[in-house]
N, C-alpha and C. Protein backbone atom coordinates (compact mmCIF):
# COMPACT_ATOMS: atom_id res chain seq x y z
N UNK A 1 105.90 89.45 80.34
CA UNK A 1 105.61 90.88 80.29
C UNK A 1 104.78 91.18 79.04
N UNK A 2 104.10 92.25 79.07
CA UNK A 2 103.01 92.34 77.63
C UNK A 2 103.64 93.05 76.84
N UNK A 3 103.49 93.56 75.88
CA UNK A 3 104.19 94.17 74.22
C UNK A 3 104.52 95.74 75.19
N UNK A 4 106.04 95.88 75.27
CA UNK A 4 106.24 96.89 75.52
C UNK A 4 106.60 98.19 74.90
N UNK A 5 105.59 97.77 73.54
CA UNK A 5 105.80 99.06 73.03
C UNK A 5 104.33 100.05 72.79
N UNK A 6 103.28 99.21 73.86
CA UNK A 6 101.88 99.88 73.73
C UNK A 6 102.16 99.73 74.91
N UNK A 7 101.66 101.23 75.25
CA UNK A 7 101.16 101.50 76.80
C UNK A 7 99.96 100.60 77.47
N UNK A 8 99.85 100.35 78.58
CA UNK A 8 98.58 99.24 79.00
C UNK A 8 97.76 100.44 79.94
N UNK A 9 96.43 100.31 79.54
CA UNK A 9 95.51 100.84 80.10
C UNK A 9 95.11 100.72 81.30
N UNK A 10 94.95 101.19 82.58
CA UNK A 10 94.31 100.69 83.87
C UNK A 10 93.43 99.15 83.91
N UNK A 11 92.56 99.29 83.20
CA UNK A 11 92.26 97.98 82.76
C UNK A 11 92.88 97.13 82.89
N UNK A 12 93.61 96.64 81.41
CA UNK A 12 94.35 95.92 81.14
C UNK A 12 95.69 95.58 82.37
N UNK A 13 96.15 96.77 83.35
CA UNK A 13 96.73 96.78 84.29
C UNK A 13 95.95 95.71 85.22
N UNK A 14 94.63 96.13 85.51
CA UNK A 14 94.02 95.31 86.40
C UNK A 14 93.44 93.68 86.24
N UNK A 15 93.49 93.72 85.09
CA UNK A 15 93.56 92.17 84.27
C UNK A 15 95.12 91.27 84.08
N UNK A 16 95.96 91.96 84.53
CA UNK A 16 97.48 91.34 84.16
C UNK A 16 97.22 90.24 84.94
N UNK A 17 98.05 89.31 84.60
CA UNK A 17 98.69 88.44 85.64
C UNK A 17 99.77 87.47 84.84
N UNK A 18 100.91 88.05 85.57
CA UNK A 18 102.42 87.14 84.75
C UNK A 18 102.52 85.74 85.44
N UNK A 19 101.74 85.07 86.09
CA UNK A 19 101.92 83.54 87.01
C UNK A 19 103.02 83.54 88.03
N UNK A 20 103.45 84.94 88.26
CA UNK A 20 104.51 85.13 89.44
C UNK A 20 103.62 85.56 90.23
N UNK A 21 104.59 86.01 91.57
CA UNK A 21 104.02 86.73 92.59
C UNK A 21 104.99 87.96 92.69
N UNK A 22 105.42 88.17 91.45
CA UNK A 22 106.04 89.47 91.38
C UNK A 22 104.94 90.73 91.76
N UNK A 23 105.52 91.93 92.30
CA UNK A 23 104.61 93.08 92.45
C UNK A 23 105.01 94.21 91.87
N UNK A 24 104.09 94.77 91.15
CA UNK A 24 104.14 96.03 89.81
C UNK A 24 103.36 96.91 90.25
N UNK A 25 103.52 98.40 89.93
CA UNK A 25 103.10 99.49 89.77
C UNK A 25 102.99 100.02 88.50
N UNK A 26 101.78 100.61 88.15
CA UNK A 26 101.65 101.25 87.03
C UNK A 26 102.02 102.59 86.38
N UNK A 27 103.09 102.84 86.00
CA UNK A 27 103.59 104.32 85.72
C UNK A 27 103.67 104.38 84.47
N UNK A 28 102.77 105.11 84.05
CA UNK A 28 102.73 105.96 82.71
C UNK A 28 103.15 104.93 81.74
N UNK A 29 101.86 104.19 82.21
CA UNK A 29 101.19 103.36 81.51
C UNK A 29 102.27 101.69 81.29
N UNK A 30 103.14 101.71 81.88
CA UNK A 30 104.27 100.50 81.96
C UNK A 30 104.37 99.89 83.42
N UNK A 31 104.62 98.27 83.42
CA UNK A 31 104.52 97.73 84.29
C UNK A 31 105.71 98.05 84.93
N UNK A 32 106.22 98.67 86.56
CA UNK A 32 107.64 98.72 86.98
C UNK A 32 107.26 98.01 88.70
N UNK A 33 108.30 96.61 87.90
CA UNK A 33 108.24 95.72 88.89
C UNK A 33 108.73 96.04 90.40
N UNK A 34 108.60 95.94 92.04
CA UNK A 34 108.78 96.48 92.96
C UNK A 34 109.86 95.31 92.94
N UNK A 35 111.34 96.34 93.55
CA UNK A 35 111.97 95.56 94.33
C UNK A 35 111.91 94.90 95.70
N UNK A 36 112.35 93.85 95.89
CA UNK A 36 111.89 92.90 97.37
C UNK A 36 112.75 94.46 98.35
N UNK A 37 112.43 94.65 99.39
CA UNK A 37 112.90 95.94 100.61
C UNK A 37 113.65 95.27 101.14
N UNK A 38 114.24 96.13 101.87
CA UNK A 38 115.21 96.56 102.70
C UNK A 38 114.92 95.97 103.47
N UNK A 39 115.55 94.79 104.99
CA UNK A 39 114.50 94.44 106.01
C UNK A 39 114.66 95.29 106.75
N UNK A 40 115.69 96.36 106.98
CA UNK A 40 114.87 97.86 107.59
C UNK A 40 113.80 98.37 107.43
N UNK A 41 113.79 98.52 105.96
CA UNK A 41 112.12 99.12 105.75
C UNK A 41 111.41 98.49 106.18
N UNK A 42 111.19 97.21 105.80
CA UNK A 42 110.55 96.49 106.45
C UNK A 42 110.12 96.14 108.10
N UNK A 43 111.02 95.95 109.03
CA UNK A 43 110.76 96.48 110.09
C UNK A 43 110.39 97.20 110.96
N UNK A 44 110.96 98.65 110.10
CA UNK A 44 109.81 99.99 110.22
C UNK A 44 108.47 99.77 110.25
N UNK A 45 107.95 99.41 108.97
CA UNK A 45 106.80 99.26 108.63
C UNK A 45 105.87 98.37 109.33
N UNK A 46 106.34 97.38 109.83
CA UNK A 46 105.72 96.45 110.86
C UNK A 46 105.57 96.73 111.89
N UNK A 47 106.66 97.87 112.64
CA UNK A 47 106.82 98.24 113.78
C UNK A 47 105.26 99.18 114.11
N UNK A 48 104.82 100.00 113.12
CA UNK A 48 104.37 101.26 112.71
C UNK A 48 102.92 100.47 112.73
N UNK A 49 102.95 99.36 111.80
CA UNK A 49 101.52 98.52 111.62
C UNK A 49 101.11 97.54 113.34
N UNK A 50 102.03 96.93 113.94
CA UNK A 50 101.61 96.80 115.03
C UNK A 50 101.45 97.90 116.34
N UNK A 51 102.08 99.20 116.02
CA UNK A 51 101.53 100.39 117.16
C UNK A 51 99.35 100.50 116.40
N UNK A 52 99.25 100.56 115.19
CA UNK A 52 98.27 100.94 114.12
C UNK A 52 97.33 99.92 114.92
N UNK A 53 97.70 98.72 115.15
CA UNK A 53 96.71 97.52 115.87
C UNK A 53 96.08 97.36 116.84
N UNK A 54 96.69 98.18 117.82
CA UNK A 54 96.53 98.45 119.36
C UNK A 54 95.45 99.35 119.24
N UNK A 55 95.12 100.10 118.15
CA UNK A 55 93.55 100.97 118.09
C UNK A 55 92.93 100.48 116.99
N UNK A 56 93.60 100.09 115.59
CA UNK A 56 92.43 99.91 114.67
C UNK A 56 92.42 98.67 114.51
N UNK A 57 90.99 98.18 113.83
CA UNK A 57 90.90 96.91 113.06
C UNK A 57 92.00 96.21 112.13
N UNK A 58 92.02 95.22 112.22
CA UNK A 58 92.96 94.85 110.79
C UNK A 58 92.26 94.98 109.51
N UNK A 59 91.24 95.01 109.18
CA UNK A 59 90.44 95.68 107.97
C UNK A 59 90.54 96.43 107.72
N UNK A 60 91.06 97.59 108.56
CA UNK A 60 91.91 99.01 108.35
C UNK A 60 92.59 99.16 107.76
N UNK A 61 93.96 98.17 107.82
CA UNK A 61 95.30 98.27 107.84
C UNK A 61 95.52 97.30 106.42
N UNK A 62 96.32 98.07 105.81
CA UNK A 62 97.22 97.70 104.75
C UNK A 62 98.38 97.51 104.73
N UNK A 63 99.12 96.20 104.85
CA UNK A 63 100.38 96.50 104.74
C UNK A 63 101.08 95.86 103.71
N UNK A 64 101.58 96.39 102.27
CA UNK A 64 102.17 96.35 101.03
C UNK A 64 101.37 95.17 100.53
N UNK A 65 99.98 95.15 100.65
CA UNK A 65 99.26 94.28 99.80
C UNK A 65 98.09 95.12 98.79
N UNK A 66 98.31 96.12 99.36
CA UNK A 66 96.82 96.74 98.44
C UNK A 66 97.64 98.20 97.57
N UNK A 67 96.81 98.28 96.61
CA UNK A 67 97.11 99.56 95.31
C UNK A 67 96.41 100.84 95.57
N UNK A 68 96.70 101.66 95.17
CA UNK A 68 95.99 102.78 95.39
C UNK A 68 96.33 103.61 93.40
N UNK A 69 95.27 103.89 92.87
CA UNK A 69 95.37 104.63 91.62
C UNK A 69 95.58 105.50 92.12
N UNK A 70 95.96 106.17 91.28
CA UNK A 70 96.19 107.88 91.59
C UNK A 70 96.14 108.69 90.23
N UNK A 71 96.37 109.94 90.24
CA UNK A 71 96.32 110.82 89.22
C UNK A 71 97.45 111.08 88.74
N UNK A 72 97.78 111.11 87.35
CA UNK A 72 99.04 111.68 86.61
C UNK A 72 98.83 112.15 85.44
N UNK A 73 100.03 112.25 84.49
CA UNK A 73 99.93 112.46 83.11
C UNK A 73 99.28 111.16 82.62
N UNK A 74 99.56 109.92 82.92
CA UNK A 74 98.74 108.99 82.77
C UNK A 74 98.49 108.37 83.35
N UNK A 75 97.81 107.18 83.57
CA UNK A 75 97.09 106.43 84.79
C UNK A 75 98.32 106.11 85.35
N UNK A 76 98.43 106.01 87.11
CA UNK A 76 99.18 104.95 87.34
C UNK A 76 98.89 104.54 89.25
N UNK A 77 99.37 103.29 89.70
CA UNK A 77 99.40 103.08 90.74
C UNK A 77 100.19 103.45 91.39
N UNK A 78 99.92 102.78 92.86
CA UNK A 78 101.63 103.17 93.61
C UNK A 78 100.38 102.14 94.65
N UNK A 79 101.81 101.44 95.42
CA UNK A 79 101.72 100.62 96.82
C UNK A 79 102.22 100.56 97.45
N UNK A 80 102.01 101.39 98.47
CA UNK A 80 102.53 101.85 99.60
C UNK A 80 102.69 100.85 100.73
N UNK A 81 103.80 100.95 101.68
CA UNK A 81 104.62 100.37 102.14
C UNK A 81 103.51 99.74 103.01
N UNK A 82 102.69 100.96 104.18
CA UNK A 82 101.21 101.42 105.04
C UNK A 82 100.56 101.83 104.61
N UNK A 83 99.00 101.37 105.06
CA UNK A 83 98.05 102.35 104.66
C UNK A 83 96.82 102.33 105.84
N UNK A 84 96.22 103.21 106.38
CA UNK A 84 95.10 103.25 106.87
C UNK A 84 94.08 103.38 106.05
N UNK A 85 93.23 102.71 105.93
CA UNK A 85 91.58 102.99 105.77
C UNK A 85 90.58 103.50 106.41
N UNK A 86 90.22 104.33 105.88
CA UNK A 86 88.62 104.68 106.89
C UNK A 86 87.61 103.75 106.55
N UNK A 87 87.01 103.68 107.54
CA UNK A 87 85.88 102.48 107.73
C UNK A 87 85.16 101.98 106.91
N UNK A 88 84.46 103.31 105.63
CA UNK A 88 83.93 103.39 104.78
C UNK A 88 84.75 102.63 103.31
N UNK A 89 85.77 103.13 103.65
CA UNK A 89 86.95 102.51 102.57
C UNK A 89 86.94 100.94 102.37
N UNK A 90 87.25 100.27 104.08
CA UNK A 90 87.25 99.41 104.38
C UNK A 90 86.25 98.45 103.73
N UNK A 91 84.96 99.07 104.12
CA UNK A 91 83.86 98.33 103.72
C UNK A 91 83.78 98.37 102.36
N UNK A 92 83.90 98.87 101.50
CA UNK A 92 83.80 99.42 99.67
C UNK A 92 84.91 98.03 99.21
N UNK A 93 86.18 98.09 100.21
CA UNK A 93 87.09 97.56 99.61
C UNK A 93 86.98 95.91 99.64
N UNK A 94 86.27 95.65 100.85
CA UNK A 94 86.29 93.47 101.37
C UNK A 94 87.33 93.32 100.93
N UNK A 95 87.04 92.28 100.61
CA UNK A 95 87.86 90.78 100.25
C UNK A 95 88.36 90.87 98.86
N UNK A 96 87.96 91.79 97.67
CA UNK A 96 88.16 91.28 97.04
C UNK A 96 89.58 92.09 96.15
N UNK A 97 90.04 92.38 95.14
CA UNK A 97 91.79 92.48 94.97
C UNK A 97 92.02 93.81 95.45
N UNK A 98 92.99 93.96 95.96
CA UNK A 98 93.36 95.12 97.11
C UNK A 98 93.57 96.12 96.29
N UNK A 99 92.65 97.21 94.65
CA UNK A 99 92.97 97.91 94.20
C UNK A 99 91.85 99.04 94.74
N UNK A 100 92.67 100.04 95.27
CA UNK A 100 91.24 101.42 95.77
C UNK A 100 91.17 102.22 94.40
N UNK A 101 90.34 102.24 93.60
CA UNK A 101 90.12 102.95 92.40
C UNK A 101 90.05 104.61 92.86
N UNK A 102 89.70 105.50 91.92
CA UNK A 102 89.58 107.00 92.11
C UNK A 102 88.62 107.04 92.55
N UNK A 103 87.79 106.55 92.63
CA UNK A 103 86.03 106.50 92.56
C UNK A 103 85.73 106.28 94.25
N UNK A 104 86.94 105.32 94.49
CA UNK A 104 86.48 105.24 96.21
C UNK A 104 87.34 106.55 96.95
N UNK A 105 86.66 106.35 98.29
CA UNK A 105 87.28 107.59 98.96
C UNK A 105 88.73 106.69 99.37
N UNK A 106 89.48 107.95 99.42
CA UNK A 106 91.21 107.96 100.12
C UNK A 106 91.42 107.33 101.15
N UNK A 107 92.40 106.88 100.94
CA UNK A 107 93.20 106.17 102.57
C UNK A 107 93.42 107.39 103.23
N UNK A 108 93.47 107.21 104.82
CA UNK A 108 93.24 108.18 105.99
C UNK A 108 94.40 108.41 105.99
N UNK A 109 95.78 107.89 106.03
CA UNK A 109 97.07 107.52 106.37
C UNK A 109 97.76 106.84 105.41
N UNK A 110 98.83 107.04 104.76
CA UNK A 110 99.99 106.51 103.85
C UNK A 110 101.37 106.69 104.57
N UNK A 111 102.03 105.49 104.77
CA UNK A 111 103.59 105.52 105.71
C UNK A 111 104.16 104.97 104.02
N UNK A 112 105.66 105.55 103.67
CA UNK A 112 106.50 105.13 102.75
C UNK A 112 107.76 104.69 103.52
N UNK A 113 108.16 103.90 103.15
CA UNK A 113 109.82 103.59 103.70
C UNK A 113 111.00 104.03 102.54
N UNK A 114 111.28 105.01 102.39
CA UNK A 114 112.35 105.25 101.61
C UNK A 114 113.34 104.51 101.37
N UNK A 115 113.58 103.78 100.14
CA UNK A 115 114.93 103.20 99.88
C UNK A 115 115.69 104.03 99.75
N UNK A 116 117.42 103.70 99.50
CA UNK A 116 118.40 104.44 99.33
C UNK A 116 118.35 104.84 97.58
N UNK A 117 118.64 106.05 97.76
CA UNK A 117 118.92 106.16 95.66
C UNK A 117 118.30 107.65 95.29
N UNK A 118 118.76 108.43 94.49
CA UNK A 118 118.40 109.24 94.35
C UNK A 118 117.21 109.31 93.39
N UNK A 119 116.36 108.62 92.83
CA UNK A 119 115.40 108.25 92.35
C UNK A 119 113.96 107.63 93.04
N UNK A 120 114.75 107.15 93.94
CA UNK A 120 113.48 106.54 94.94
C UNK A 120 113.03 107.45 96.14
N UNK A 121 113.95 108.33 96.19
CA UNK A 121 113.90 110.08 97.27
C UNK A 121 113.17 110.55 96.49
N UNK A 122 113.08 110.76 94.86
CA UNK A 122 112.62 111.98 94.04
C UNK A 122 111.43 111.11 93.64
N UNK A 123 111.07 110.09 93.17
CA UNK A 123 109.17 109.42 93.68
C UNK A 123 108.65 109.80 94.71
N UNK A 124 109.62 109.25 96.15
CA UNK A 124 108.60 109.50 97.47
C UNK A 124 108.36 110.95 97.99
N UNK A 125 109.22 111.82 97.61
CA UNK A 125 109.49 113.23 98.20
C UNK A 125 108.44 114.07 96.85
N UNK A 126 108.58 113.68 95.95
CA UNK A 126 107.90 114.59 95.36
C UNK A 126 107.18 113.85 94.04
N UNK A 127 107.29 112.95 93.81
CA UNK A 127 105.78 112.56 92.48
C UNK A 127 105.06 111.55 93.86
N UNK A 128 104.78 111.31 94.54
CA UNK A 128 103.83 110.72 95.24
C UNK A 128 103.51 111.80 96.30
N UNK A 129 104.25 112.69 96.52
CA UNK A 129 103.32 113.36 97.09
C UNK A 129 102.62 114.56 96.80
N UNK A 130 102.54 114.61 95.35
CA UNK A 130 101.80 115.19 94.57
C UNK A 130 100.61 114.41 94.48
N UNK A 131 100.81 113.29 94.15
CA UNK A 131 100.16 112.23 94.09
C UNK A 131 98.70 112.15 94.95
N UNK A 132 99.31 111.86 96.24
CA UNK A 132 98.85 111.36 97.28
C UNK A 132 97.96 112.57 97.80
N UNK A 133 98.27 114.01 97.54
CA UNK A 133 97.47 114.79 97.64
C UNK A 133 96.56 115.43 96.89
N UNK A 134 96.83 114.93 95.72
CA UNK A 134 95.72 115.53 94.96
C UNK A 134 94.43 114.01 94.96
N UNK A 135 94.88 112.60 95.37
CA UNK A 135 94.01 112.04 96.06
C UNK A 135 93.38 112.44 97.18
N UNK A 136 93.89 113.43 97.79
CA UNK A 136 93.16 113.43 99.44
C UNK A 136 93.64 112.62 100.76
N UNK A 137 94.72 112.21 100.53
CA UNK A 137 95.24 111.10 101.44
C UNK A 137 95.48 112.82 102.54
N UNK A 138 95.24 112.32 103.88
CA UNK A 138 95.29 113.73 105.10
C UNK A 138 96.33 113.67 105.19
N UNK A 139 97.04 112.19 106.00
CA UNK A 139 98.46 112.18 105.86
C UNK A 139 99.48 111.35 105.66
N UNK A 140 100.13 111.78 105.34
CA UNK A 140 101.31 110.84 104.36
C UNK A 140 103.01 110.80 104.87
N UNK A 141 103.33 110.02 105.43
CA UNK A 141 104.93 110.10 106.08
C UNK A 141 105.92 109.50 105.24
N UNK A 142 107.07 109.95 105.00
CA UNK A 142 107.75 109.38 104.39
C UNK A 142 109.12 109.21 105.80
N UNK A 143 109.45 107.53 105.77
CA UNK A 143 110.67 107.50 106.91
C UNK A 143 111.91 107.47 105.72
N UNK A 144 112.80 108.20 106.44
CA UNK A 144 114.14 107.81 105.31
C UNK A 144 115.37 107.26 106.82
N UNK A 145 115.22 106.08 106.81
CA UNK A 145 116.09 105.43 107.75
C UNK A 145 118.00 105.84 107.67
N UNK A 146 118.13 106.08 105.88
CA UNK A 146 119.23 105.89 105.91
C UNK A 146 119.86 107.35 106.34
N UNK A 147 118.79 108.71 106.31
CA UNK A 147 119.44 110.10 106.64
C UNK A 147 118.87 110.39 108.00
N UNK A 148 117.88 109.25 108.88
CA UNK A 148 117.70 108.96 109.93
C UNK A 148 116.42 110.18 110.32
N UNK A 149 116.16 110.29 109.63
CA UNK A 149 114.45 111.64 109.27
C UNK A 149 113.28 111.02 108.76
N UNK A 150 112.07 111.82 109.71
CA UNK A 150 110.91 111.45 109.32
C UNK A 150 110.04 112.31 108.32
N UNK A 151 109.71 112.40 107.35
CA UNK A 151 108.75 114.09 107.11
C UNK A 151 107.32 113.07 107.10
N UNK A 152 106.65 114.28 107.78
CA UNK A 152 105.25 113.92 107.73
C UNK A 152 104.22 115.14 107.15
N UNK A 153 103.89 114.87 106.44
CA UNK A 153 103.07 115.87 104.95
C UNK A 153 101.78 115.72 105.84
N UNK A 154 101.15 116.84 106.13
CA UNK A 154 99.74 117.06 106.38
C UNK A 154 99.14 117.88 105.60
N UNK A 155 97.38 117.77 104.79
CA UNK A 155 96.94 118.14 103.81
C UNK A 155 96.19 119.07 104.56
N UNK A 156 96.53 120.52 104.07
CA UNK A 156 96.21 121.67 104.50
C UNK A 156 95.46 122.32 102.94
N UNK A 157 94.61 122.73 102.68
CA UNK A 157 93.95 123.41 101.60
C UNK A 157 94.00 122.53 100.37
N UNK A 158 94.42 121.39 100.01
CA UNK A 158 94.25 120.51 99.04
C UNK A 158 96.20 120.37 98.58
N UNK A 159 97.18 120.97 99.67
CA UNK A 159 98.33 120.95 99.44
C UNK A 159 99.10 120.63 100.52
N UNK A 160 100.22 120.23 100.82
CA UNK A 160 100.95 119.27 101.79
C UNK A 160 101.56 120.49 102.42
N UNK A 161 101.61 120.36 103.77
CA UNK A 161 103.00 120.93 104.13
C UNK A 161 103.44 119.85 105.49
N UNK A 162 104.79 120.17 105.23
CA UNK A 162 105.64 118.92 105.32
C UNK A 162 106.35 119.89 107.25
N UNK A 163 106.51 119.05 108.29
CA UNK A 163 107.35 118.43 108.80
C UNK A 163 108.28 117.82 109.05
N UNK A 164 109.46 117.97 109.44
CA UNK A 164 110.68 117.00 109.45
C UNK A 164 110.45 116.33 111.12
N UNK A 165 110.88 115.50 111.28
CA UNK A 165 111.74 115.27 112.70
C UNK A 165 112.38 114.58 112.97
N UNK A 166 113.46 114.58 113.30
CA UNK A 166 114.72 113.42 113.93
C UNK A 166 114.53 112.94 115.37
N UNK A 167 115.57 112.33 115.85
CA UNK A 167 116.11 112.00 117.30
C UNK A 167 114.67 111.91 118.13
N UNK A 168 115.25 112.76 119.42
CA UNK A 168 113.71 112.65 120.03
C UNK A 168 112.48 113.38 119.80
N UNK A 169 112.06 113.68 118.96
CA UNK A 169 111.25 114.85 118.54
C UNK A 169 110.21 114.10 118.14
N UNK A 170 109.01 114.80 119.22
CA UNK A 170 107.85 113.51 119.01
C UNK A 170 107.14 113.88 117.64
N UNK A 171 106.96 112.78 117.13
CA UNK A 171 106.25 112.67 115.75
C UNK A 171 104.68 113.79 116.45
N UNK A 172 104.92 114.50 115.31
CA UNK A 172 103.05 115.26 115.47
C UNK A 172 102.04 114.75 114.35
N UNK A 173 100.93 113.37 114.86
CA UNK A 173 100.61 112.79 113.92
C UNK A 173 98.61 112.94 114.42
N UNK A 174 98.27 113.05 113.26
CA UNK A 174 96.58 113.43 114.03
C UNK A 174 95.99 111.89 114.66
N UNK A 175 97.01 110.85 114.20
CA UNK A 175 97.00 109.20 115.05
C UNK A 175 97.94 109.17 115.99
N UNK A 176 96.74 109.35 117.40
CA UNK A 176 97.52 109.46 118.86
C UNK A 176 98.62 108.06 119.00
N UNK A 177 98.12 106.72 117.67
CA UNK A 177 99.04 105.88 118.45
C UNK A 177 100.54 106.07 117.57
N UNK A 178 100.51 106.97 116.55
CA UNK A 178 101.81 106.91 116.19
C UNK A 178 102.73 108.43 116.76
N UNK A 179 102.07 108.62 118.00
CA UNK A 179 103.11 110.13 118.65
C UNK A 179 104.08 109.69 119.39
N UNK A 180 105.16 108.93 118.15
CA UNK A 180 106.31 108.13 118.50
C UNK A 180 107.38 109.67 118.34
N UNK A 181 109.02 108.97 119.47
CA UNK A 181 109.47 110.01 118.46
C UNK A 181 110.43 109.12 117.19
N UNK A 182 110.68 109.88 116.74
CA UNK A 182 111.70 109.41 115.34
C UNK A 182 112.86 108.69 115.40
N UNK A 183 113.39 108.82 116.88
CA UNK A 183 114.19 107.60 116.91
C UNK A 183 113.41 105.89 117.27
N UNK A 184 112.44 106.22 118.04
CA UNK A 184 111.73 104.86 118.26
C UNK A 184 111.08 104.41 116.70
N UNK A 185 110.50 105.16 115.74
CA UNK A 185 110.32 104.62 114.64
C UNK A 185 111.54 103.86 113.96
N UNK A 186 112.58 104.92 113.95
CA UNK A 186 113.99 104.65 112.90
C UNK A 186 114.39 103.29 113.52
N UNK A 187 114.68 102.93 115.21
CA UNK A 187 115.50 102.42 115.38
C UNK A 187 114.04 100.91 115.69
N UNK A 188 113.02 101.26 115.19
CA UNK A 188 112.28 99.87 115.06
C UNK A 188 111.42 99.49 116.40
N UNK A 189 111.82 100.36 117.33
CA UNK A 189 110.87 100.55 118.64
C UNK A 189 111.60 99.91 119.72
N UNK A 190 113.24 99.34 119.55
CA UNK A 190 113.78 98.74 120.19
C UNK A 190 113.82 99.81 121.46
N UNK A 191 114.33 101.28 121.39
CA UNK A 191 114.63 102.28 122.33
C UNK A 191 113.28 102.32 122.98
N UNK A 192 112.05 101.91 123.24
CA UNK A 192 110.88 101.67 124.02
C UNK A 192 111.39 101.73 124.91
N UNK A 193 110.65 102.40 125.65
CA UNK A 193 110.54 102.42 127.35
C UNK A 193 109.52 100.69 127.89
């Protein structure tokens, strides 16, 4: 880990490398290592990325490999569970390390998988999606498996307003392939017809 008593600059963020394959986010200016998920979340998220396949490219699709900067009191990342790209994104971004700077345009789509904890509700519910909208991300879902709810934040005037839905209540998503309802997300797509 580097001298944790100087903040590390975006830069220097983007120059790290500890010889693990540990994965970090940058918050206010300190490395905070990601815990390995839930294989719920995880399943979600795969479930969600293979409906995402059936229309888009895989050059599109992000799944918990790429960074997104964002805006704060001080620099920091976040890496989201999903991500869509627009085409343009896509192309800016290739091959090379999966960080989307400020400078490029926004992911089309951000899916979060909520862990359990009252800390990891109060990131995804409200400092990322501050976040995520003052990037421009259109829309942004957060699943919380464990209170069995979806909210899906759509960017209306440069500000979110949020959606809930449970049980059968079809997801209202401006991506025709995710007008799942909330139990086929939660329960991993097993309840498929």
């Amino acid at each position: 880990m580097p001298n944790t008593t100087q903040k590390m600059t975006f830069e220097e963020y983007l120059a790290y490398d500890d010889g693990t394959d540990r994965r970090y986010e940058l918050v206010d200016g300190e490395l905070v290592e990601m815990p390995p998920e839930d294989r719920i979340n995880s399943k979600i998220a795969l479930f969600l990325l293979a409906k995402l396949l059936k229309v888009f490219s895989e050059e599109r699709l992000c799944y918990k490999d790429t960074e997104l900067e964002v805006s704060g009191s001080l620099v920091k990342t976040r890496l989201p569970d999903l991500m869509l790209l627009s085409e343009e994104l896509a192309a800016i971004l290739g091959d090379g390390r999966g960080t989307i700077t400020r400078e490029m345009p926004p992911p089309e789509l951000i899916i979060e998988v909520a862990s359990p904890g009252k800390s990891n509700e109060e990131r995804d519910y409200r400092y990322k999606r501050s976040e995520y909208a003052a990037r421009g991300v259109v829309e942004y879902w957060v699943i919380n498996p464990k209170d069995a709810h979806i909210t899906v934040f759509s960017l209306e005037a440069g500000f979110y307003e949020a959606a809930v839905y449970t049980e059968q209540m079809v997801i209202q998503s401006r991506f025709e392939a995710l007008r799942l309802t909330a139990e086929q997300v939660l329960k991993r797509g097993r309840s498929e017809p």
